[in-house]
C-alpha atoms as a PDB file:
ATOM      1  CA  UNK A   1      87.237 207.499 -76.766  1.00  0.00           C
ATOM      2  CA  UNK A   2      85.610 207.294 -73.296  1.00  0.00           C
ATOM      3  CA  UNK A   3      82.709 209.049 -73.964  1.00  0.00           C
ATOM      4  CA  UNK A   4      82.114 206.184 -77.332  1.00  0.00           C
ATOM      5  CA  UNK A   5      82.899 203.478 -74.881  1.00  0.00           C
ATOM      6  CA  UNK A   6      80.850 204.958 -72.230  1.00  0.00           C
ATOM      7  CA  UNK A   7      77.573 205.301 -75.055  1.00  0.00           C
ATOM      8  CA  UNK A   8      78.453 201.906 -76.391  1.00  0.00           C
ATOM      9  CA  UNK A   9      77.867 200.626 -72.744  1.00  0.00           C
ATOM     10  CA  UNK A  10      74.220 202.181 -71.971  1.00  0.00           C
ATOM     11  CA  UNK A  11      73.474 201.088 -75.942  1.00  0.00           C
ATOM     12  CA  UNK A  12      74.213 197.467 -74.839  1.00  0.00           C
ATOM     13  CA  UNK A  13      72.378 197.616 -71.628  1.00  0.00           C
ATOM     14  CA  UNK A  14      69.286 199.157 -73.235  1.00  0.00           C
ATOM     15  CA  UNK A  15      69.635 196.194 -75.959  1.00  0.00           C
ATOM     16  CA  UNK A  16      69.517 194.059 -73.034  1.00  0.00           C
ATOM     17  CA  UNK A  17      66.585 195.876 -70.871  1.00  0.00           C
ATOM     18  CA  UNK A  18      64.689 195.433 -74.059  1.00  0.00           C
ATOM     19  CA  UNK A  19      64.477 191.595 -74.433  1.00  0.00           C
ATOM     20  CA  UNK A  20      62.765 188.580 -72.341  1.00  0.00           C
ATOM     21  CA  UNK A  21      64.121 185.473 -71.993  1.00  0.00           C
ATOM     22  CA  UNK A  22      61.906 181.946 -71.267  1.00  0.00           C
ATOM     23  CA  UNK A  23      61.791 178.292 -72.215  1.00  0.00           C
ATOM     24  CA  UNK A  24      59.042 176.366 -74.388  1.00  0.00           C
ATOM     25  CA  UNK A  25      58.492 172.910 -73.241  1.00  0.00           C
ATOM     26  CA  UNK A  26      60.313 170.547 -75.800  1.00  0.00           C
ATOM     27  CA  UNK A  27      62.912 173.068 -77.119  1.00  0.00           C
ATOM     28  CA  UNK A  28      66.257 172.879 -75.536  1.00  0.00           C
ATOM     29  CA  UNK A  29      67.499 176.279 -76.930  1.00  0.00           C
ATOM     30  CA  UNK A  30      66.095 179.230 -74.956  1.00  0.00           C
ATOM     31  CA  UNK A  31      63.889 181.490 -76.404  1.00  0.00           C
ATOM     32  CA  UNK A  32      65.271 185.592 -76.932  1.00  0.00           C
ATOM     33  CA  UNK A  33      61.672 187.980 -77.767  1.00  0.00           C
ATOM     34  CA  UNK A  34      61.844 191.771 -77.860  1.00  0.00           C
ATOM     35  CA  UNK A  35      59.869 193.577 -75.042  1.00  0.00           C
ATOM     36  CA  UNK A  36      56.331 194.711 -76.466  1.00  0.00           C
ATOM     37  CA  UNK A  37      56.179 191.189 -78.306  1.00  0.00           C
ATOM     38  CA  UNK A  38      53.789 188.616 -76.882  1.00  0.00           C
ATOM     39  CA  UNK A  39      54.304 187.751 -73.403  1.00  0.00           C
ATOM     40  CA  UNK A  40      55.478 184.496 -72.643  1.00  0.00           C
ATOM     41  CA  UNK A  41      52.252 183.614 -71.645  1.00  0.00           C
ATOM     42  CA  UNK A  42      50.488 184.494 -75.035  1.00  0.00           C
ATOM     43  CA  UNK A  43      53.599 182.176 -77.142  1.00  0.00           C
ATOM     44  CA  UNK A  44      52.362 179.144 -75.154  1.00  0.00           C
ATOM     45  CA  UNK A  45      48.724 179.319 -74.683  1.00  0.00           C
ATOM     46  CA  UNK A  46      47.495 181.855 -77.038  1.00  0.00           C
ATOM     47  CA  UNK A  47      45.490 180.914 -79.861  1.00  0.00           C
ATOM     48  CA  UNK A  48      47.103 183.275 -82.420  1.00  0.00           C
ATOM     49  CA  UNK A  49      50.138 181.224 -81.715  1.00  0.00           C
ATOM     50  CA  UNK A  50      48.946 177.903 -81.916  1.00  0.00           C
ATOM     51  CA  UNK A  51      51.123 177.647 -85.526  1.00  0.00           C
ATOM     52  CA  UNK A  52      54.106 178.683 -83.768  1.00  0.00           C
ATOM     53  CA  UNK A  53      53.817 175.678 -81.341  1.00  0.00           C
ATOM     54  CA  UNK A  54      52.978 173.315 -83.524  1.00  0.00           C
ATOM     55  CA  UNK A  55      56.420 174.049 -85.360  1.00  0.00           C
ATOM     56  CA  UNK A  56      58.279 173.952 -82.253  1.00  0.00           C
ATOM     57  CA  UNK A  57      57.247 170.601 -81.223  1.00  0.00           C
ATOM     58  CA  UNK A  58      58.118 169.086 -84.626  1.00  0.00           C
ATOM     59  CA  UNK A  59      61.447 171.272 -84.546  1.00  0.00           C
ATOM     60  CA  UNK A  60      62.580 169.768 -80.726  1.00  0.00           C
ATOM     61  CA  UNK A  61      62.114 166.765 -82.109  1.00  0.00           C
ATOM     62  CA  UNK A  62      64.083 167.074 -85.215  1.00  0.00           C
ATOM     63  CA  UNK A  63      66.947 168.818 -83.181  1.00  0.00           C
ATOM     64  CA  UNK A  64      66.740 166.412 -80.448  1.00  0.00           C
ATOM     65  CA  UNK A  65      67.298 163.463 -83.443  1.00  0.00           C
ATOM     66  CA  UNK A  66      70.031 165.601 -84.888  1.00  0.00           C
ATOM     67  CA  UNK A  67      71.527 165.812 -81.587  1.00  0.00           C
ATOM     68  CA  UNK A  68      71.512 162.482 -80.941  1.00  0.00           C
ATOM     69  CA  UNK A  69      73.320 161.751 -83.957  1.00  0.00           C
ATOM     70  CA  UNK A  70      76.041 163.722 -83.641  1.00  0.00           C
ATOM     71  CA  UNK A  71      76.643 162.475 -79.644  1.00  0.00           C
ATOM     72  CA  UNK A  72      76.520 159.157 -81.321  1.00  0.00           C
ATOM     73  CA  UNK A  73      80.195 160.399 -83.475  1.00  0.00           C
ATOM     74  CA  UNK A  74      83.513 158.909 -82.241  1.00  0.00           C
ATOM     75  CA  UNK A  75      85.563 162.610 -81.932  1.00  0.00           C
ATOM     76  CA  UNK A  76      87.550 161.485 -84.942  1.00  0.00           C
ATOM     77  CA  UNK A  77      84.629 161.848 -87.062  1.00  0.00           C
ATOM     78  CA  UNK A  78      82.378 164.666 -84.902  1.00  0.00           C
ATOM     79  CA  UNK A  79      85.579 167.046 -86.242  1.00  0.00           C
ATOM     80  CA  UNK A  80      84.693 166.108 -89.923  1.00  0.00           C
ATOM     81  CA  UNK A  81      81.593 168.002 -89.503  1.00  0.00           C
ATOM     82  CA  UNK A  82      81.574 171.565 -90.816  1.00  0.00           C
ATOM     83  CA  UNK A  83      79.839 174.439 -88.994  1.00  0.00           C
ATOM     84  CA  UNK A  84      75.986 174.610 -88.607  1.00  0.00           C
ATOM     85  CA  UNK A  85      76.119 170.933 -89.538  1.00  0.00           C
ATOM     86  CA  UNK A  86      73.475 170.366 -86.108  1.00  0.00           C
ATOM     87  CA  UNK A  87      70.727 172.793 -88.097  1.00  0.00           C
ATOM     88  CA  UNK A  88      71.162 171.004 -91.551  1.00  0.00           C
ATOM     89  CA  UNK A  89      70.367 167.905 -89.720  1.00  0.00           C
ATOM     90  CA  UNK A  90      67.994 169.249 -87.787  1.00  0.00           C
ATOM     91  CA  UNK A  91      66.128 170.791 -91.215  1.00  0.00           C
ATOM     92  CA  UNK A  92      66.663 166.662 -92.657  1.00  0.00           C
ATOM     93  CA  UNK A  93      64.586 165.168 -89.838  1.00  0.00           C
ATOM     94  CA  UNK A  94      61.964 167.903 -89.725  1.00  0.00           C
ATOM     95  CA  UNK A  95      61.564 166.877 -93.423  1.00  0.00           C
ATOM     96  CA  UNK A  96      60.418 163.107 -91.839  1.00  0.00           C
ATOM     97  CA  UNK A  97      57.694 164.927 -89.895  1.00  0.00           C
ATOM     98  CA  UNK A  98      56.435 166.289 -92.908  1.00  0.00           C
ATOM     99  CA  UNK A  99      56.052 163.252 -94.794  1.00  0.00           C
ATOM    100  CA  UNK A 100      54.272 162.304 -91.684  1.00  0.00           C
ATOM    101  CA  UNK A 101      50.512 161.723 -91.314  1.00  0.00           C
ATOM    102  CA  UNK A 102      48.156 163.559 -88.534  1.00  0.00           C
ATOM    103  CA  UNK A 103      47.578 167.455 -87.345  1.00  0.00           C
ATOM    104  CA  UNK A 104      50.808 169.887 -87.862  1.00  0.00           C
ATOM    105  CA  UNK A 105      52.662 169.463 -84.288  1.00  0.00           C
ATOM    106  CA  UNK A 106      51.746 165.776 -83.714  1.00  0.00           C
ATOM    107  CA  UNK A 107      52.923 163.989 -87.115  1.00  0.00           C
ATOM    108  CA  UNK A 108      54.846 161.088 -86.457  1.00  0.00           C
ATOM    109  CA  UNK A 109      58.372 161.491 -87.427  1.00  0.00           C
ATOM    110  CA  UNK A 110      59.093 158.054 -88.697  1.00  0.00           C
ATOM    111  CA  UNK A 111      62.350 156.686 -89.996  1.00  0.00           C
ATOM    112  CA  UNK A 112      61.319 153.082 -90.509  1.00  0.00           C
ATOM    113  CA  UNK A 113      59.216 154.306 -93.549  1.00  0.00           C
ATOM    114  CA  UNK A 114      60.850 157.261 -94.410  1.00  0.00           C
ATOM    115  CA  UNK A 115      64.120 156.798 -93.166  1.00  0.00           C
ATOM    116  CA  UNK A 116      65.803 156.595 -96.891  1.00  0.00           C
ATOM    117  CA  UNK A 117      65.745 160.456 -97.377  1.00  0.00           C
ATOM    118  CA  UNK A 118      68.626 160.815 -95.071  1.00  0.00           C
ATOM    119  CA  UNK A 119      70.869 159.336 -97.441  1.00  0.00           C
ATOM    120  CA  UNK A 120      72.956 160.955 -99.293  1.00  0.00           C
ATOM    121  CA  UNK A 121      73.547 163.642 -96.235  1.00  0.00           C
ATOM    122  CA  UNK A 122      77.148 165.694 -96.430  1.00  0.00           C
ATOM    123  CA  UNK A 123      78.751 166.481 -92.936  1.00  0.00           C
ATOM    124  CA  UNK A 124      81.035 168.265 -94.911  1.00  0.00           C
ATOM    125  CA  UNK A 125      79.415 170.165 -98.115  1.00  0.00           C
ATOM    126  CA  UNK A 126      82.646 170.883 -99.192  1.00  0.00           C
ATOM    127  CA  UNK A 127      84.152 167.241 -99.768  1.00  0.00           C
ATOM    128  CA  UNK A 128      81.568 165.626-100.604  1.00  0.00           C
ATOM    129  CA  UNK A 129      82.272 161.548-100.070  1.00  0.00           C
ATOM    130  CA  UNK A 130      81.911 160.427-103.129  1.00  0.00           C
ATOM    131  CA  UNK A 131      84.220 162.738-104.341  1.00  0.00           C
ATOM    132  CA  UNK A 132      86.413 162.171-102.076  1.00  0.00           C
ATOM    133  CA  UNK A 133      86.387 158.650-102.104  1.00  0.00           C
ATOM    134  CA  UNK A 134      85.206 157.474-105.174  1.00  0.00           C
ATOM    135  CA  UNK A 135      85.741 153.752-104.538  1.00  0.00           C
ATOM    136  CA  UNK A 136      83.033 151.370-105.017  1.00  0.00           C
ATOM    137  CA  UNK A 137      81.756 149.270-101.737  1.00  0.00           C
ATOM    138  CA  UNK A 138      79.245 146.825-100.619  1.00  0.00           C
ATOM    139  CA  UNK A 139      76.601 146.868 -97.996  1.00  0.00           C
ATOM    140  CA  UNK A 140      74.824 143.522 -97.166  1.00  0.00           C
ATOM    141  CA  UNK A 141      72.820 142.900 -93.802  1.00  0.00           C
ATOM    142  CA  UNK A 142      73.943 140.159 -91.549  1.00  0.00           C
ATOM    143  CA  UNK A 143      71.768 137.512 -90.212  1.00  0.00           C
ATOM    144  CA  UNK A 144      70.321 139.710 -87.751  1.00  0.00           C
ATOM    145  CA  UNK A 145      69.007 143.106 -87.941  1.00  0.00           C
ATOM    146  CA  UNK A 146      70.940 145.412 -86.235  1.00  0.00           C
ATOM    147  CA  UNK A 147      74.170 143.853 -88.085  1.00  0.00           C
ATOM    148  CA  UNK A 148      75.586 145.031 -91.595  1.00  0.00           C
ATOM    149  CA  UNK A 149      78.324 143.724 -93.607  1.00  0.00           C
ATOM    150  CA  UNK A 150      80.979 146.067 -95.318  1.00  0.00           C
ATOM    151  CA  UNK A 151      82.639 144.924 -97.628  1.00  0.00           C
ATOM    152  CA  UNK A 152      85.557 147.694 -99.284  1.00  0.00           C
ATOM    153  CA  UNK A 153      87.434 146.325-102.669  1.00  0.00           C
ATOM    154  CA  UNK A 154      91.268 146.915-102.943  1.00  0.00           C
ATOM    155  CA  UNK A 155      91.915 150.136-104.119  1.00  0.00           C
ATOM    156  CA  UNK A 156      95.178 152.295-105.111  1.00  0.00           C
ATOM    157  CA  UNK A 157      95.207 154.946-102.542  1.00  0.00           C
ATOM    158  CA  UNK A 158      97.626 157.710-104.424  1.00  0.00           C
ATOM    159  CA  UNK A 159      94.897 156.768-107.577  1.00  0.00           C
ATOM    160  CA  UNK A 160      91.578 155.996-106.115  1.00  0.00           C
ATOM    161  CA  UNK A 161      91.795 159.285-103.235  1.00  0.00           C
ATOM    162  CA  UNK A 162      91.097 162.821-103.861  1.00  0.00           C
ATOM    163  CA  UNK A 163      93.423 163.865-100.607  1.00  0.00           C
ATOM    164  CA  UNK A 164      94.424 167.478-100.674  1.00  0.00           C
ATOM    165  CA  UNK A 165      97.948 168.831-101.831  1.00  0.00           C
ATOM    166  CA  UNK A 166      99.288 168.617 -98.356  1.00  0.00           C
ATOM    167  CA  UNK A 167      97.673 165.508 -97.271  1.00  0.00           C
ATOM    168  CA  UNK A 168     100.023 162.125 -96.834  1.00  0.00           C
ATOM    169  CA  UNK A 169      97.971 159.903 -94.473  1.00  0.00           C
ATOM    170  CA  UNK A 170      94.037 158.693 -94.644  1.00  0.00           C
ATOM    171  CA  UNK A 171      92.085 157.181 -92.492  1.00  0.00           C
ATOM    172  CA  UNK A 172      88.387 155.597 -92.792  1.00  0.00           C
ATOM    173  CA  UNK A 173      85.372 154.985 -90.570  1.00  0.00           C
ATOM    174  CA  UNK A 174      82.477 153.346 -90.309  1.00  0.00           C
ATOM    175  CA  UNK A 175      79.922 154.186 -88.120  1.00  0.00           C
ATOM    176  CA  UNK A 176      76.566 152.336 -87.710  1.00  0.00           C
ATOM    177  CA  UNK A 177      73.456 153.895 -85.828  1.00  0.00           C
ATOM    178  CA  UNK A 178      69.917 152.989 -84.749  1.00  0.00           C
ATOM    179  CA  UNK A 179      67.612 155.403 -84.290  1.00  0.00           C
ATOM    180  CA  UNK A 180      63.805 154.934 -83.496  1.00  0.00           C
ATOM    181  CA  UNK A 181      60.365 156.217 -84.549  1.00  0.00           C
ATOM    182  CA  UNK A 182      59.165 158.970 -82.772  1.00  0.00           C
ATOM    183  CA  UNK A 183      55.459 159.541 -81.956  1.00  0.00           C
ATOM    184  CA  UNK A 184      53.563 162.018 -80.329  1.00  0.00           C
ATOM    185  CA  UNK A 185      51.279 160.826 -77.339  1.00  0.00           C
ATOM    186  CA  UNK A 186      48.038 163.193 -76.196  1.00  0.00           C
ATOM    187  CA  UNK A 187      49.127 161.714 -72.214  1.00  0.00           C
ATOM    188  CA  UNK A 188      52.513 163.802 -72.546  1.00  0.00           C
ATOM    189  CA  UNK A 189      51.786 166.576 -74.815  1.00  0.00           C
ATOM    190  CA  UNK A 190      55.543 165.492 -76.350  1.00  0.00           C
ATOM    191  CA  UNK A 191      57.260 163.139 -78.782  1.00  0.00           C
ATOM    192  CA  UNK A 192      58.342 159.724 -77.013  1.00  0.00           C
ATOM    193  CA  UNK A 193      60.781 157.615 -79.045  1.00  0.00           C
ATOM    194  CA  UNK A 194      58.725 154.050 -79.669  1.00  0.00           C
ATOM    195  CA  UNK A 195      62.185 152.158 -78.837  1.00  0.00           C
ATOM    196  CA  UNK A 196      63.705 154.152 -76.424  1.00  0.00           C
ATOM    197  CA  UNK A 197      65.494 151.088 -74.709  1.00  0.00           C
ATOM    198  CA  UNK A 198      67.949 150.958 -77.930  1.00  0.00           C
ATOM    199  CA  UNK A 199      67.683 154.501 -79.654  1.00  0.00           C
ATOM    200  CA  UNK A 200      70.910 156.216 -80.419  1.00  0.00           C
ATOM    201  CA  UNK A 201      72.663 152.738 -80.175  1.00  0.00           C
ATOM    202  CA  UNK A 202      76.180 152.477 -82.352  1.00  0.00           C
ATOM    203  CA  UNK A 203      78.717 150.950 -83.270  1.00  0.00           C
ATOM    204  CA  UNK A 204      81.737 152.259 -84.457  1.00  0.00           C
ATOM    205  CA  UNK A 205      85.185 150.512 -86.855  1.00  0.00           C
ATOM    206  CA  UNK A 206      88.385 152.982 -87.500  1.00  0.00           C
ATOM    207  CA  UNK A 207      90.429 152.008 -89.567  1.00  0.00           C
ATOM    208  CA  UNK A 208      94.158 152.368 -89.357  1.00  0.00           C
ATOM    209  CA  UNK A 209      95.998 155.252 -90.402  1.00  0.00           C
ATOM    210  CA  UNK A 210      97.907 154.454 -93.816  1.00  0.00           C
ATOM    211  CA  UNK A 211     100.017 156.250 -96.244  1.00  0.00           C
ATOM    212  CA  UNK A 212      98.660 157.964 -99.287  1.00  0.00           C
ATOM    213  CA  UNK A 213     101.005 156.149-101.700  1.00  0.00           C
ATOM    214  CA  UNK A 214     100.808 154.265-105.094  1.00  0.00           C
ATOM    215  CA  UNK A 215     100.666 150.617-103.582  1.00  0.00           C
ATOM    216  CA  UNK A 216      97.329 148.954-103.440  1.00  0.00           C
ATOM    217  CA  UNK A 217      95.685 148.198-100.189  1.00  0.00           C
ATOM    218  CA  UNK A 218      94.106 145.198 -99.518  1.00  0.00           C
ATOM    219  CA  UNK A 219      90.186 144.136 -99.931  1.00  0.00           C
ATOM    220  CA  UNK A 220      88.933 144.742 -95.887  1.00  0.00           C
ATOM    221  CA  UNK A 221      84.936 142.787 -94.986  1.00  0.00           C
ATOM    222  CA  UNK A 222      84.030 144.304 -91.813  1.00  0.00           C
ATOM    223  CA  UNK A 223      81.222 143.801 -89.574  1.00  0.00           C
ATOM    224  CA  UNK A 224      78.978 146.355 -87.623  1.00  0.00           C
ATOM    225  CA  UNK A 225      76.487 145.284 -85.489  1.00  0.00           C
ATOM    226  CA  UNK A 226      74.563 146.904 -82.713  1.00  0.00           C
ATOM    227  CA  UNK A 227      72.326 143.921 -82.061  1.00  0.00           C
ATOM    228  CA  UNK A 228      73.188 142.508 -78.467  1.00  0.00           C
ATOM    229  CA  UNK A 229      71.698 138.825 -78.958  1.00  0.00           C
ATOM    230  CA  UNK A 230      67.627 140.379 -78.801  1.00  0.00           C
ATOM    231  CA  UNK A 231      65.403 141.343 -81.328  1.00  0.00           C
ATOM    232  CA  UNK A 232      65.619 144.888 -82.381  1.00  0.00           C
ATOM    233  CA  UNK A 233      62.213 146.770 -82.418  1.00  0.00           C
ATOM    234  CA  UNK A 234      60.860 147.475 -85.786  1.00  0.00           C
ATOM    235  CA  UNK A 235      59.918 150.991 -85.162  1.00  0.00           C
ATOM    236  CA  UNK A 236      63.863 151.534 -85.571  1.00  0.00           C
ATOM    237  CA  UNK A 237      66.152 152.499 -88.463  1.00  0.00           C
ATOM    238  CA  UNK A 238      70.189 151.830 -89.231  1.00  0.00           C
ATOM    239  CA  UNK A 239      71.977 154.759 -90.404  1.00  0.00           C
ATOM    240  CA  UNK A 240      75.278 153.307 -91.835  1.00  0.00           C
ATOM    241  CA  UNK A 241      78.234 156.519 -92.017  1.00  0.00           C
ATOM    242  CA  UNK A 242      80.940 156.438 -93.610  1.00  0.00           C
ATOM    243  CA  UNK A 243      83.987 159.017 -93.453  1.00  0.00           C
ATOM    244  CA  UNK A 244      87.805 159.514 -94.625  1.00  0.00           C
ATOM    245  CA  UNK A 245      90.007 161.505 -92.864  1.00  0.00           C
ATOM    246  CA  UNK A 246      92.924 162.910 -93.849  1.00  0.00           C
ATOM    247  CA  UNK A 247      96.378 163.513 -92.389  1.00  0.00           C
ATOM    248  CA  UNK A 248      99.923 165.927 -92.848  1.00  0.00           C
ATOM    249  CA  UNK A 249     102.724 164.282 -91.127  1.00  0.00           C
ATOM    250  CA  UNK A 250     105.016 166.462 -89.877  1.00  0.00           C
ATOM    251  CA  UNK A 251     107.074 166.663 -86.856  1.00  0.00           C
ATOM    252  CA  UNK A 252     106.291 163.177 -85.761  1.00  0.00           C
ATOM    253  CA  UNK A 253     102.844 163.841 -85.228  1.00  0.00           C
ATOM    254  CA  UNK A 254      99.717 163.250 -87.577  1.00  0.00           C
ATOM    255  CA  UNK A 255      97.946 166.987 -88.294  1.00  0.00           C
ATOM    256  CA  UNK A 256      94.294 166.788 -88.508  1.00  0.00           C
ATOM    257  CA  UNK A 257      92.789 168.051 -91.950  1.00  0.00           C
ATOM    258  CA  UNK A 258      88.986 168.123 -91.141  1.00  0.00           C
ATOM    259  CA  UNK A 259      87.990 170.629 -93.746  1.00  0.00           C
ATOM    260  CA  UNK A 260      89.360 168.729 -96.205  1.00  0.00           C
ATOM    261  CA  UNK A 261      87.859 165.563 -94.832  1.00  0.00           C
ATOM    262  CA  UNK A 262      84.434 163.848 -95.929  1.00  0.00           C
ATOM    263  CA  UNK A 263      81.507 161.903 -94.591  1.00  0.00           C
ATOM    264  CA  UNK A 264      78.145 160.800 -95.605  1.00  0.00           C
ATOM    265  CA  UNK A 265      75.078 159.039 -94.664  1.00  0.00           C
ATOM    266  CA  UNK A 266      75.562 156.031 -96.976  1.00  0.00           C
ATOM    267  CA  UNK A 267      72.003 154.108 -96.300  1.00  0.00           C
ATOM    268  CA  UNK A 268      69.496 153.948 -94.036  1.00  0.00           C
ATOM    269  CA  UNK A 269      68.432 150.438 -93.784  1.00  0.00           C
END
């Protein structure tokens, strides 16, 4: 058993001799390369890796959007999210750079034309919101943008909820989010949001927790708003999410159920 331990060691350590680690400007995740690869060098200057670069700006981007969004989450909701939920995100708003105009690398990732295909986006693939909550609801904008009304008819919830089995409270949230364009500039050699001053802004409502029961709950208009009395840039885009989470009481004490909770992007206004 020693000598296996004692192989398994020098395996590991020649696993590790055998790698480089480095950075790429714009990527926040460090880069792992085998030894005998390109030198770090070659991956950032060298012309047979010019495609590689050109994906990795678009990709920092689209992670660094994706990031943003989930900061953005109230804990309550962040725990809805299922694993990996950061790269499908991530592969969502590279999709925007695509639809982009301009050279591979440099194509404006642009949400206030192309912002719509976010909608529709599952933190949690396997309760999908509609299913879960297949209530109808309204979404008007208020008198300003930057403000949205939500308007939620009564509904039965012991009828009108899929809850699982062990499931006896809900809970739901609305969660309103501006993000801005993003553009890349020749001076930086990088993306720059075009409304940095009030990217990532939000606004969050939670709900009360209620019982799952056959009683109907009341009609509830809402407002969200994340405009602060200026006009909001129109290089900017409101992502309005909406999630219900669910509850097992038990020993005083409301039990989280993430797995078997749900949220979506709703619009994108």
């Amino acid at each position: 058993m020693a000598d296996t331990s004692k192989r398994l060691t020098t395996y590991q350590q020649q696993e590790a001799d055998n790698v480089r680690v480095y950075k790429l400007r714009g990527v926040d995740k460090t880069v792992i390369a085998r030894k005998g690869g390109p030198s770090t060098t070659e991956v950032k200057q060298g012309e047979n890796y010019a495609n590689l670069r050109k994906n990795q700006q678009e990709f920092a981007v689209a992670s660094n959007l994706a990031k943003a969004l989930r900061n953005s989450l109230p804990k309550k909701m962040a725990r809805i999210c299922e694993p990996y939920v950061s790269g499908k995100l991530t592969a969502k708003f590279r999709n925007l750079a695509q639809l982009g105009e301009g050279a591979k690398g440099k194509r404006s990732i642009l949400l206030s034309e192309n912002g719509h295909t976010l909608e529709g986006f599952e933190f949690n693939s396997n309760a999908p919101f509609k299913k879960t909550f297949p209530n109808n609801f309204m979404v008007m904008s208020g008198s300003n943008y930057g403000q949205l009304i939500l308007h939620i008819p009564s509904f039965i919830p012991k009828d009108d909820l899929i809850a699982p089995d062990e499931a006896s409270h809900y809970q739901l949230f609305s969660h309103l989010l501006l993000l801005s364009d993003f553009i890349y500039t020749e001076e930086s050699k990088e993306y720059n949001a075009c409304a940095p001053e009030v990217h990532a802004r939000a606004n969050t409502k939670e709900n009360p927790i209620h019982p799952i029961i056959n009683y109907p709950e009341e009609s509830t208009t809402q407002q969200l708003s994340v405009y602060n009395g200026e006009a909001l840039p129109s290089d900017t885009r409101l992502l309005l999410i909406l999630g219900v989470k669910f509850y097992k009481y038990t020993n005083r004490r409301y039990v989280d159920l993430p797995e078997s909770s749900s949220m979506q992007i709703i619009k994108v206004l």
